[in-house]
Each structure stands twice: as C-alpha cells, then as structure tokens.
PDB file of N, CA and C in Angstrom:
ATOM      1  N   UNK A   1      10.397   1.365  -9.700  1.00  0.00           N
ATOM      2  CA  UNK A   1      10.359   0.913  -8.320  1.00  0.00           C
ATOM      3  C   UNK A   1       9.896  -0.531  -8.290  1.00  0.00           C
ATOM      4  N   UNK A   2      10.677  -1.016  -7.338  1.00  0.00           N
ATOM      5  CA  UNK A   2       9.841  -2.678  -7.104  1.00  0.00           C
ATOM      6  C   UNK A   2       9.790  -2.430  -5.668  1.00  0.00           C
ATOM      7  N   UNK A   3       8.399  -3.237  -5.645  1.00  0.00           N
ATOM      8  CA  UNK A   3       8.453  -3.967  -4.021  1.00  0.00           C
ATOM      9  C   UNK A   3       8.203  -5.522  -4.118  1.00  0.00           C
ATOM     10  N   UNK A   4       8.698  -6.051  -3.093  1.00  0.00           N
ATOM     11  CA  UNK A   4       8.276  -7.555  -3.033  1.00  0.00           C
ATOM     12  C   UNK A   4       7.036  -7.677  -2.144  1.00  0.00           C
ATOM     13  N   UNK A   5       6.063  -8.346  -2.127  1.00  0.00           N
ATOM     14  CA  UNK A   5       5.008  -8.916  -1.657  1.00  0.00           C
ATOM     15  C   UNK A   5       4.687  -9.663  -2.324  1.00  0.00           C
ATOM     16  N   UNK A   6       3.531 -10.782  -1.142  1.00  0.00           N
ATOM     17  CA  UNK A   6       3.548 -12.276  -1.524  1.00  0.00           C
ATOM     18  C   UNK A   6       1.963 -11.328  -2.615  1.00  0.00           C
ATOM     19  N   UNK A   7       1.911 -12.192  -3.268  1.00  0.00           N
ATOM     20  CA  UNK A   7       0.545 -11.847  -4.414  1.00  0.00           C
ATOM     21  C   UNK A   7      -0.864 -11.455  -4.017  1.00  0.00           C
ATOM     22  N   UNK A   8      -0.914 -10.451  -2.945  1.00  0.00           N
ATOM     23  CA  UNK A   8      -2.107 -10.590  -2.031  1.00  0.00           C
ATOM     24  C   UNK A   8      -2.457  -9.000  -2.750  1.00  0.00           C
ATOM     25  N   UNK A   9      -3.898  -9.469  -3.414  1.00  0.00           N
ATOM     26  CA  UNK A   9      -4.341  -8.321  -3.754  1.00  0.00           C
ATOM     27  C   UNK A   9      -3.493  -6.626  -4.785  1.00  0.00           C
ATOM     28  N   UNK A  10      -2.743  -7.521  -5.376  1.00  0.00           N
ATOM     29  CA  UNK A  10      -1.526  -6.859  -6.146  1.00  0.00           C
ATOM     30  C   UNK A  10      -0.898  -5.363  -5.268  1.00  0.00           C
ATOM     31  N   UNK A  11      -0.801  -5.700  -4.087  1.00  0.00           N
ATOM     32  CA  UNK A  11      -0.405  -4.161  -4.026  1.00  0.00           C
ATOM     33  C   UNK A  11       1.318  -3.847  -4.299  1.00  0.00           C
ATOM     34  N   UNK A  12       2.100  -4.369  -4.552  1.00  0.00           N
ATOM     35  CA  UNK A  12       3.255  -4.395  -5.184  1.00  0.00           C
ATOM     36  C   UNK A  12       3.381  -3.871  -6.384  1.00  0.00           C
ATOM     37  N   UNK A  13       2.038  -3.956  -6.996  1.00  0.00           N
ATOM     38  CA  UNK A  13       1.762  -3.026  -8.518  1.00  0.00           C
ATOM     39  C   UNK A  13       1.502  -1.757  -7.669  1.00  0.00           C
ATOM     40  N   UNK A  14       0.254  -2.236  -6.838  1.00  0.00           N
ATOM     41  CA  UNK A  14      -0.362  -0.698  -7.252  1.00  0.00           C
ATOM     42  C   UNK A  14       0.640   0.289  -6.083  1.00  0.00           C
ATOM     43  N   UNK A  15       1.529   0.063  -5.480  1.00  0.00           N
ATOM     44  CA  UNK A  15       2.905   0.578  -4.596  1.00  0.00           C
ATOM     45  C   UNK A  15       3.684   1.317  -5.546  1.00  0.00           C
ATOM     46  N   UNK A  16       3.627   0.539  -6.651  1.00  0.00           N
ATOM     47  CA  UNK A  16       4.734   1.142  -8.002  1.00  0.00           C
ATOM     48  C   UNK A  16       3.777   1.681  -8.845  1.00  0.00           C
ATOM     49  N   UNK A  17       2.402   1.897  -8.881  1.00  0.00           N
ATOM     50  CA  UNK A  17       1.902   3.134  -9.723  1.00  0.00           C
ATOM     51  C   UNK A  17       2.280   4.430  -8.738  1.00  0.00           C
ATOM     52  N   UNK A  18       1.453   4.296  -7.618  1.00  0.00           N
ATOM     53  CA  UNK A  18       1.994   5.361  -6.626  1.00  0.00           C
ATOM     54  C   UNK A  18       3.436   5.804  -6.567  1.00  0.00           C
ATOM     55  N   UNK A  19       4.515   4.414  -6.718  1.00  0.00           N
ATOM     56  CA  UNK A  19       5.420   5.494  -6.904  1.00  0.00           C
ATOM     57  C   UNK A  19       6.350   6.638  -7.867  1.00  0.00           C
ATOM     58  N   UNK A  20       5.588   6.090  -9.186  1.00  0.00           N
ATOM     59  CA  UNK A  20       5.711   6.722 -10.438  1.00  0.00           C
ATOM     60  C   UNK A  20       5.032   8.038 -10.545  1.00  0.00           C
ATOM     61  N   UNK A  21       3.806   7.778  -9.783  1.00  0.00           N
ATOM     62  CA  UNK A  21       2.867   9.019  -9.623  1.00  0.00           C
ATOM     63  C   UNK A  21       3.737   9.697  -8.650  1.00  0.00           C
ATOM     64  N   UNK A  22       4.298   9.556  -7.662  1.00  0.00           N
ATOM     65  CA  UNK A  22       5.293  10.980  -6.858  1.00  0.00           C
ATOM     66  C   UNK A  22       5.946  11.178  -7.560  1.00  0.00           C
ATOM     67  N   UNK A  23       7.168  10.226  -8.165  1.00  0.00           N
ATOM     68  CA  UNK A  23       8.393  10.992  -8.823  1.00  0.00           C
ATOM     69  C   UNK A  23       8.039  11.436  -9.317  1.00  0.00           C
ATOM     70  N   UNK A  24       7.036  11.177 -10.910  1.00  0.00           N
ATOM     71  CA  UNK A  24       6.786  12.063 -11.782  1.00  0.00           C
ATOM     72  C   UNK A  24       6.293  13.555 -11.291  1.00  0.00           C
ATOM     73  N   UNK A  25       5.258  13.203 -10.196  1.00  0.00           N
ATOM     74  CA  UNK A  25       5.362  15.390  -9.396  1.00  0.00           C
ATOM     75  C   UNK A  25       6.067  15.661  -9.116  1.00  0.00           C
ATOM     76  N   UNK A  26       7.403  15.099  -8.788  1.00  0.00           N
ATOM     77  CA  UNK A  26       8.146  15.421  -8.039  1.00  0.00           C
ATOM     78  C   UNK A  26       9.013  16.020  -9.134  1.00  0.00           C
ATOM     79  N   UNK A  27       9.776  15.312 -10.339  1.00  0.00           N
ATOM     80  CA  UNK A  27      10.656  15.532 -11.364  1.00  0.00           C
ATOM     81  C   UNK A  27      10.070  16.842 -12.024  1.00  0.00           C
ATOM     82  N   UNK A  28       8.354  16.754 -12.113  1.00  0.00           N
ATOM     83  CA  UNK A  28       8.162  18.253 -12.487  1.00  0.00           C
ATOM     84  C   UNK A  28       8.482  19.598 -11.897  1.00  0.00           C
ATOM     85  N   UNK A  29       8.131  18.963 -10.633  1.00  0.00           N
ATOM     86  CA  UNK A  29       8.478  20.561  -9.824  1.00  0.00           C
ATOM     87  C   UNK A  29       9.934  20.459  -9.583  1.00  0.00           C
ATOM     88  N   UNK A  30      10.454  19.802  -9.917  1.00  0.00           N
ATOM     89  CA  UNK A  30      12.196  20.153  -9.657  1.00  0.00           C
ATOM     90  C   UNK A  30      12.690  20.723 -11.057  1.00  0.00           C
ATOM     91  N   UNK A  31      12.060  20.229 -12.275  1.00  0.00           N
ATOM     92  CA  UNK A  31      12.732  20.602 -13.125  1.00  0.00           C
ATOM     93  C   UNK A  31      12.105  22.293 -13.266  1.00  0.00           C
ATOM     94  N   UNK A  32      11.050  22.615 -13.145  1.00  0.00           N
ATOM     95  CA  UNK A  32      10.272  23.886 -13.027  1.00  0.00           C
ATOM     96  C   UNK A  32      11.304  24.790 -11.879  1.00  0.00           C
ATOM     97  N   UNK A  33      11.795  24.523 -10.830  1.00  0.00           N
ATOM     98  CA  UNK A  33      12.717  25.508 -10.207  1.00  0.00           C
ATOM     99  C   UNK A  33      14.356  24.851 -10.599  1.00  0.00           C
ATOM    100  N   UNK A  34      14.714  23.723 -11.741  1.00  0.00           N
ATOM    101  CA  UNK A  34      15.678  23.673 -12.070  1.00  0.00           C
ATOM    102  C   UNK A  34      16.809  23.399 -10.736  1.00  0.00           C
ATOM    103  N   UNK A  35      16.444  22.505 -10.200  1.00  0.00           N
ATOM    104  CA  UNK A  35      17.269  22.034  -9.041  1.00  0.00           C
ATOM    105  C   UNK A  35      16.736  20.397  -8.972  1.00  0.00           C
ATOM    106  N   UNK A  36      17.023  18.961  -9.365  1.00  0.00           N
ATOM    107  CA  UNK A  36      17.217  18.397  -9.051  1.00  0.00           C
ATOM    108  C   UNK A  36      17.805  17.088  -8.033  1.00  0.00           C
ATOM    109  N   UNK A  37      18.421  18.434  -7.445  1.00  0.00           N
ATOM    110  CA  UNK A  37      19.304  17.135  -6.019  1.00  0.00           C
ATOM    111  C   UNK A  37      18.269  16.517  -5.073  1.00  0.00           C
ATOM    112  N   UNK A  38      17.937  17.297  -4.486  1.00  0.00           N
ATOM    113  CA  UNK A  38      17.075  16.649  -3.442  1.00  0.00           C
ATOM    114  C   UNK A  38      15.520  15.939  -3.607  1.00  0.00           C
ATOM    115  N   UNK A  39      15.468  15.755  -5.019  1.00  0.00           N
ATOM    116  CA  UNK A  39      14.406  14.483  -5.607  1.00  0.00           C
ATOM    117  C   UNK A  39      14.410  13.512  -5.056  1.00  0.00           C
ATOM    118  N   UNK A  40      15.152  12.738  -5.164  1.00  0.00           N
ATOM    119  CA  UNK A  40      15.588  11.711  -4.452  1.00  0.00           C
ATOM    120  C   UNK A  40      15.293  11.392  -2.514  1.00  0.00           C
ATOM    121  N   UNK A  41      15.842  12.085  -2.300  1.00  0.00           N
ATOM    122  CA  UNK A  41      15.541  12.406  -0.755  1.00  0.00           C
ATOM    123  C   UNK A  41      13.987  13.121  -0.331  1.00  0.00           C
ATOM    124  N   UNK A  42      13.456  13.903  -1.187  1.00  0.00           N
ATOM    125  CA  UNK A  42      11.965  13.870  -1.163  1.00  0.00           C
ATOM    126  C   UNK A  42      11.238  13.107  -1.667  1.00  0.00           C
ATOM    127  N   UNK A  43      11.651  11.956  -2.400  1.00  0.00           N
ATOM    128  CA  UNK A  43      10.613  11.029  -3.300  1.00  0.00           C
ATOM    129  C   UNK A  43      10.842   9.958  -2.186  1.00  0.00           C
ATOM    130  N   UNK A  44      11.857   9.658  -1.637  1.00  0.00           N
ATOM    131  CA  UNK A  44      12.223   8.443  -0.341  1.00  0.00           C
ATOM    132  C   UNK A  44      11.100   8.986   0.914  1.00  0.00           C
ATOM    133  N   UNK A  45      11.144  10.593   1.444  1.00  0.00           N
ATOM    134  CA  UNK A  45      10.444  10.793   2.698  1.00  0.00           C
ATOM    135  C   UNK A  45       8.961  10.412   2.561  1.00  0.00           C
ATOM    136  N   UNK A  46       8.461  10.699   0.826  1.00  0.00           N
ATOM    137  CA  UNK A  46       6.787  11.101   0.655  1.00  0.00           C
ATOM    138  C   UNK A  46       6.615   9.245   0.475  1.00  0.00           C
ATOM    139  N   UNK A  47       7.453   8.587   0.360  1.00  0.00           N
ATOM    140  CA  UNK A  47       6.922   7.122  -0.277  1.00  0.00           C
ATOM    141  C   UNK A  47       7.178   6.701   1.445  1.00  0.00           C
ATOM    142  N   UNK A  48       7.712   6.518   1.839  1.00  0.00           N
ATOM    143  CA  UNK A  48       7.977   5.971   3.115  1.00  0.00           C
ATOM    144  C   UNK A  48       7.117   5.517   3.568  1.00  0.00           C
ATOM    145  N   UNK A  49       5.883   6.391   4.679  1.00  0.00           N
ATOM    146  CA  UNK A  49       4.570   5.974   4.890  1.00  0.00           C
ATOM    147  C   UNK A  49       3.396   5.185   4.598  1.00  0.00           C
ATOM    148  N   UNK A  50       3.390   5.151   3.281  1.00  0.00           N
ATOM    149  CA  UNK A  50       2.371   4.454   2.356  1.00  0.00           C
ATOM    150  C   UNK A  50       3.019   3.064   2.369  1.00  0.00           C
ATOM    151  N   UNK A  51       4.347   3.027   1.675  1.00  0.00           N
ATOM    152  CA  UNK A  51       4.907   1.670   1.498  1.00  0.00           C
ATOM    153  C   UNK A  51       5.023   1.061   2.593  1.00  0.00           C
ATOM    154  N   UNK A  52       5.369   1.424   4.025  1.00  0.00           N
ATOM    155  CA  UNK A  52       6.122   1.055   5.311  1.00  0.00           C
ATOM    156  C   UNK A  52       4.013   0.356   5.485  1.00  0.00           C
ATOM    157  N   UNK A  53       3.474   1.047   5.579  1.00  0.00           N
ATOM    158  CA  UNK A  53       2.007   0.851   6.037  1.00  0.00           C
ATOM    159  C   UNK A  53       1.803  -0.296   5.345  1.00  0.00           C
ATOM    160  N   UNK A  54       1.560  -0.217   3.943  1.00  0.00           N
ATOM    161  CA  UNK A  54       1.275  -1.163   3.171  1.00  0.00           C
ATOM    162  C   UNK A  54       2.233  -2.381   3.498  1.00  0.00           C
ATOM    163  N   UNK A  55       3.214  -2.363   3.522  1.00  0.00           N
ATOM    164  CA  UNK A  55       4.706  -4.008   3.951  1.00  0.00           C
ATOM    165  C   UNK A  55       3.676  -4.419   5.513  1.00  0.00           C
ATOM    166  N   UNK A  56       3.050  -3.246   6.097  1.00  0.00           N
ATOM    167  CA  UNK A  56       2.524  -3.981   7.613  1.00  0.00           C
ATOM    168  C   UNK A  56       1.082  -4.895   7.213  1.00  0.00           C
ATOM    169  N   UNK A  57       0.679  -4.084   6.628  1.00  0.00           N
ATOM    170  CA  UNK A  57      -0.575  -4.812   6.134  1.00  0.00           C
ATOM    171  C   UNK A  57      -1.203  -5.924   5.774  1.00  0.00           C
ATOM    172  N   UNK A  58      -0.135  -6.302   4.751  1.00  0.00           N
ATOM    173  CA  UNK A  58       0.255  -7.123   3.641  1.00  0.00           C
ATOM    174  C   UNK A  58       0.783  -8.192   4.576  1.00  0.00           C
ATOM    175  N   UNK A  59       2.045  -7.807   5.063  1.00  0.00           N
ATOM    176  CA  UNK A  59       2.254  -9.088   6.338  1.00  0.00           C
ATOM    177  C   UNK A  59       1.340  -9.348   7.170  1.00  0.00           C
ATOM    178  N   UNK A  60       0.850  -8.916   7.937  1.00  0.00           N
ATOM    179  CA  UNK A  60      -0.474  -9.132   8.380  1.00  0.00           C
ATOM    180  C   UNK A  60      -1.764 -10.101   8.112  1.00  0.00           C
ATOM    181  N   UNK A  61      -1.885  -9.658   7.239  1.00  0.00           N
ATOM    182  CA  UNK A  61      -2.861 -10.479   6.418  1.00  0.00           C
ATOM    183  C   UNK A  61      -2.121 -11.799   6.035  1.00  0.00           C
ATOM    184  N   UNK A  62      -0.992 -11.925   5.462  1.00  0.00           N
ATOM    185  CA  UNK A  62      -0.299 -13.124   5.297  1.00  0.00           C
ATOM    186  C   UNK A  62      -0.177 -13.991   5.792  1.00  0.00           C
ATOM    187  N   UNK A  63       0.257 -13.552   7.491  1.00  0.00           N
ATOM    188  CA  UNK A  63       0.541 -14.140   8.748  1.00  0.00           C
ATOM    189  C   UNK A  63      -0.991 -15.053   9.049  1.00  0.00           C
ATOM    190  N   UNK A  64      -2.066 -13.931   8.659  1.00  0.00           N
ATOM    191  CA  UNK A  64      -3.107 -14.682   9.201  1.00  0.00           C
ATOM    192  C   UNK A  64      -3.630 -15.815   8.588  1.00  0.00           C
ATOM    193  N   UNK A  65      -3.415 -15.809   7.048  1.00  0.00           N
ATOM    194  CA  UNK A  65      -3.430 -16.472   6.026  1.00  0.00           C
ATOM    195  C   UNK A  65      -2.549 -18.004   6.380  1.00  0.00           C
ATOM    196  N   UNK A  66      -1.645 -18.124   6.936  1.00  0.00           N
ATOM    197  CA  UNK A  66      -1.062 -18.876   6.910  1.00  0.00           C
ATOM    198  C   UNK A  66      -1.063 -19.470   9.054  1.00  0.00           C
ATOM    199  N   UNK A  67      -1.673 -18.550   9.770  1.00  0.00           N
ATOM    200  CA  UNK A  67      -1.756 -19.093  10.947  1.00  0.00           C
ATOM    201  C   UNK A  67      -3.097 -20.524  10.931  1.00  0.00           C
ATOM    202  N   UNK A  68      -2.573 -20.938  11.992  1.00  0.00           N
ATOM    203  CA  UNK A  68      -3.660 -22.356  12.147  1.00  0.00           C
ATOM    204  C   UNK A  68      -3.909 -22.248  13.679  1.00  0.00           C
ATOM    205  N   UNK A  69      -4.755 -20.977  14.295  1.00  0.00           N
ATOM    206  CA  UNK A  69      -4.884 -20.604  15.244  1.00  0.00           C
ATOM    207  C   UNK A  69      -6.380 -19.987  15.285  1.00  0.00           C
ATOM    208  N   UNK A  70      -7.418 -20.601  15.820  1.00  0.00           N
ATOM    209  CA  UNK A  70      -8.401 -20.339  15.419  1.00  0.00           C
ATOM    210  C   UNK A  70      -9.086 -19.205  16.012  1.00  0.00           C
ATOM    211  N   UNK A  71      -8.931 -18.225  16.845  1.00  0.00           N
ATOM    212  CA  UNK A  71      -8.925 -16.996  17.328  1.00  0.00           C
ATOM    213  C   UNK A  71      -8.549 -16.353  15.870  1.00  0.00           C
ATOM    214  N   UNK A  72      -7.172 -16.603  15.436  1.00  0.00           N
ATOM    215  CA  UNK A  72      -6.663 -15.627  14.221  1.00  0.00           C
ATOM    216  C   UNK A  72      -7.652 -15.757  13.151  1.00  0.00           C
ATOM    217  N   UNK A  73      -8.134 -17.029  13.087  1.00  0.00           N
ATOM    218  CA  UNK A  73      -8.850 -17.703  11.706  1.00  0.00           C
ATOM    219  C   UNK A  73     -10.215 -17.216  11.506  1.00  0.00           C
ATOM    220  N   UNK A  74     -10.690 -17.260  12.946  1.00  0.00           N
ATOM    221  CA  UNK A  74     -12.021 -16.232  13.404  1.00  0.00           C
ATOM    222  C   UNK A  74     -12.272 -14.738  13.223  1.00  0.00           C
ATOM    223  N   UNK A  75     -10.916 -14.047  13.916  1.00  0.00           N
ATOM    224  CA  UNK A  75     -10.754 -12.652  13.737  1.00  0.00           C
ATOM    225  C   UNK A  75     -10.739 -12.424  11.882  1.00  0.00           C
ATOM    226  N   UNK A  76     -10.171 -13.309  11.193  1.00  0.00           N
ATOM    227  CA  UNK A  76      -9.909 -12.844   9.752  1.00  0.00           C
ATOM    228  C   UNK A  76     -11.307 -12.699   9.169  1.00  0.00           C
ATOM    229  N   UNK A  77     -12.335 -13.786   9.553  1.00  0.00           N
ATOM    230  CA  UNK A  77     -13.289 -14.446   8.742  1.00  0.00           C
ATOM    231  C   UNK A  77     -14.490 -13.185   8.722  1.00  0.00           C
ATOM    232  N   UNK A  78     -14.293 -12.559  10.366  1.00  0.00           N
ATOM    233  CA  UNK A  78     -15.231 -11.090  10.886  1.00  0.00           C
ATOM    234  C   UNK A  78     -14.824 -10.456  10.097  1.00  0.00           C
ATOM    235  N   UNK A  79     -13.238 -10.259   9.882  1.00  0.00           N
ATOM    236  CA  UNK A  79     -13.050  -9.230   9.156  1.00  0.00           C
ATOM    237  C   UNK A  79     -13.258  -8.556   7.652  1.00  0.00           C
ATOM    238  N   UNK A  80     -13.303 -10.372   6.667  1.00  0.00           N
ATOM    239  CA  UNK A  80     -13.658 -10.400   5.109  1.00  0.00           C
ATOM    240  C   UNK A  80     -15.219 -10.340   5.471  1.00  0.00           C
ATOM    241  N   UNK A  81     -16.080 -10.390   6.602  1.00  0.00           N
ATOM    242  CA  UNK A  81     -17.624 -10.436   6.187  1.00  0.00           C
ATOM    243  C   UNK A  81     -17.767  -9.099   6.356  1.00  0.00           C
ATOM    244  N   UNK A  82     -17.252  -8.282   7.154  1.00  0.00           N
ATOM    245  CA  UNK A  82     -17.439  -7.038   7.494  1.00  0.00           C
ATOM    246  C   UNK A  82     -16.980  -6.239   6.050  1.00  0.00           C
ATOM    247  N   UNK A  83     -15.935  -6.459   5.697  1.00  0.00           N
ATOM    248  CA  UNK A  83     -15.688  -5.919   4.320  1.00  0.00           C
ATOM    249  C   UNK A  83     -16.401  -6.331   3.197  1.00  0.00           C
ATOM    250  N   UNK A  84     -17.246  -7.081   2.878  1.00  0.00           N
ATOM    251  CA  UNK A  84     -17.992  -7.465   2.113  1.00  0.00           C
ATOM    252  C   UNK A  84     -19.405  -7.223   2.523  1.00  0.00           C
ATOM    253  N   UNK A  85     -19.648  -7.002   3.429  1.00  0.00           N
ATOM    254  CA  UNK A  85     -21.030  -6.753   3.925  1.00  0.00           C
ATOM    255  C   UNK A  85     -21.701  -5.019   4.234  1.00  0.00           C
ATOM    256  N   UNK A  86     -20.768  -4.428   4.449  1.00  0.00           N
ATOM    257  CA  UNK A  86     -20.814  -2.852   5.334  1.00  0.00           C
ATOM    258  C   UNK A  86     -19.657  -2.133   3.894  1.00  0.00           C
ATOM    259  N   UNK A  87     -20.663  -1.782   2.969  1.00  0.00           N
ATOM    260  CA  UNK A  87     -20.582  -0.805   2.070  1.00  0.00           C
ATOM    261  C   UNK A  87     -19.174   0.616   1.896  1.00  0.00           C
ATOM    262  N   UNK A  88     -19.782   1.386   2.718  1.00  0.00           N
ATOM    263  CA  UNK A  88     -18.789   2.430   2.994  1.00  0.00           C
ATOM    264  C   UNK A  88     -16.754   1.735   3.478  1.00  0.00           C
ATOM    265  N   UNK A  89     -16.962   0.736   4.540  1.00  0.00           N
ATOM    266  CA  UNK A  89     -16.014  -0.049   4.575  1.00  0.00           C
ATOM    267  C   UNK A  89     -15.560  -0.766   3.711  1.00  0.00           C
ATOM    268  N   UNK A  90     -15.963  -1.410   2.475  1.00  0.00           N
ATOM    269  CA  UNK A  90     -15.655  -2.108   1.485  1.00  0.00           C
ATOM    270  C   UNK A  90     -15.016  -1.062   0.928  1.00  0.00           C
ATOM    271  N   UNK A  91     -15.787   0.570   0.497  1.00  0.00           N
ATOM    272  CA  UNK A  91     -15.255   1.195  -0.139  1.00  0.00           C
ATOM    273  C   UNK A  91     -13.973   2.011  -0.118  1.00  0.00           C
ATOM    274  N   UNK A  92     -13.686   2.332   0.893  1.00  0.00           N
ATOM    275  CA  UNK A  92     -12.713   2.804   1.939  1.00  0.00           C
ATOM    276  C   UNK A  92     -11.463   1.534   1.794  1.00  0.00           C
ATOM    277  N   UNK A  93     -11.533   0.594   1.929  1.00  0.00           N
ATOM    278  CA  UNK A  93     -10.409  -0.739   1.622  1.00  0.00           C
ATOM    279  C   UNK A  93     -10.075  -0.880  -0.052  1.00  0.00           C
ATOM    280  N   UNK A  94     -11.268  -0.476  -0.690  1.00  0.00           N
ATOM    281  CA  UNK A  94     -11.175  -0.061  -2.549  1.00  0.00           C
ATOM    282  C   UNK A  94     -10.408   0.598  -2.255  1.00  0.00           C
ATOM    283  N   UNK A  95     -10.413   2.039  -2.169  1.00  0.00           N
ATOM    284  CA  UNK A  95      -9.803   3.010  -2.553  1.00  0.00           C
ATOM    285  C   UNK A  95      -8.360   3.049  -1.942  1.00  0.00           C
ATOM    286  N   UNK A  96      -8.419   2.210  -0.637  1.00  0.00           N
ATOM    287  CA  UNK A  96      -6.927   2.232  -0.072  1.00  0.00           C
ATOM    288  C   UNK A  96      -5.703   0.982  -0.717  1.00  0.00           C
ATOM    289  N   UNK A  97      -6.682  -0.049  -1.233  1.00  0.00           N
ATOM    290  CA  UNK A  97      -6.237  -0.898  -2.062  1.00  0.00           C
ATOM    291  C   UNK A  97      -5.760  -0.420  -3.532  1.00  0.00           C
ATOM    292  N   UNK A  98      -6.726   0.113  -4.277  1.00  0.00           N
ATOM    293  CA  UNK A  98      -6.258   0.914  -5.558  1.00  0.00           C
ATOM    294  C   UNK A  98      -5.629   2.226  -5.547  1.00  0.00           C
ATOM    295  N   UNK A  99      -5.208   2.637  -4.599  1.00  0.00           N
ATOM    296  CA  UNK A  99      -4.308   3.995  -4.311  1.00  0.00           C
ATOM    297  C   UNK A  99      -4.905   4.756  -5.280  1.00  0.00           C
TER     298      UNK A  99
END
C-alpha cells in the first residue's frame, strides 16, 4: 500500500503498517474458510476510516502549517502546548499517531 502525505509525522508509513496488518488478518481468515474473493472489498471497507481520517488530519495540520493567519497560528501553538503539556493527551495522539 502507498499513501501520499506531505512528511508530517510519518503517517504514510505508519497507514501502510496498518495496512499490512489488515490484509494480513484478513488473507488468514480467508484462506482458513478458503474463499478469497471478497478480501479485497473487505480490506478497502476496514481501511477506509482510518486512512480517510488520517488524509483529514494530516491536511489539516498542513494547511495550518502553511497558513499566515494568526487566529490559525494561535489555535496551532494551544494546540502543540496542550499536547506536550497534558500527559494522557500526548498519550492518546502517541498511540493514534503510531497505530
């Protein structure tokens, strides 16, 4: 799997561990009831969400990265102190960052 994203926090890797990690459950339990077709079409529905979320995110952050709007520049700056400052929230952005 590839995704494109600009280099923010590698999630374009970690999008394509996740999606190695479905197919591969997925290829097991198909080959275990010996029906293969609809892999494909279940590995597209279960990735959808995560990736579609993550492409919003990622733009997001980009957008703000690159706005020269100081409301946006403000809102970002709350947002990296809050994540660096408030523990449980840092950790929670870990774990959603490293899938």
């Amino acid at each position: 799997a590839g995704h494109r994203f600009p280099p923010i926090g590698a999630q374009g890797l970690n999008l394509g561990f996740r999606d190695v990690a479905v197919l591969r459950r997925l290829l097991t339990i198909a080959r275990q009831r010996g029906n293969l077709k609809s892999t494909a079409t279940e590995y597209d529905r279960r990735r959808q969400v995560d990736v579609n979320a993550r492409t919003f995110g990622v733009d997001v952050l980009n957008r703000s990265l690159l706005a020269d709007f100081a409301p946006v520049s403000a809102a970002r700056a709350v947002a990296v102190a809050a994540a660096r400052n408030i523990a449980p929230l840092r950790r929670v952005m870990m774990r959603a960052g490293l899938g």
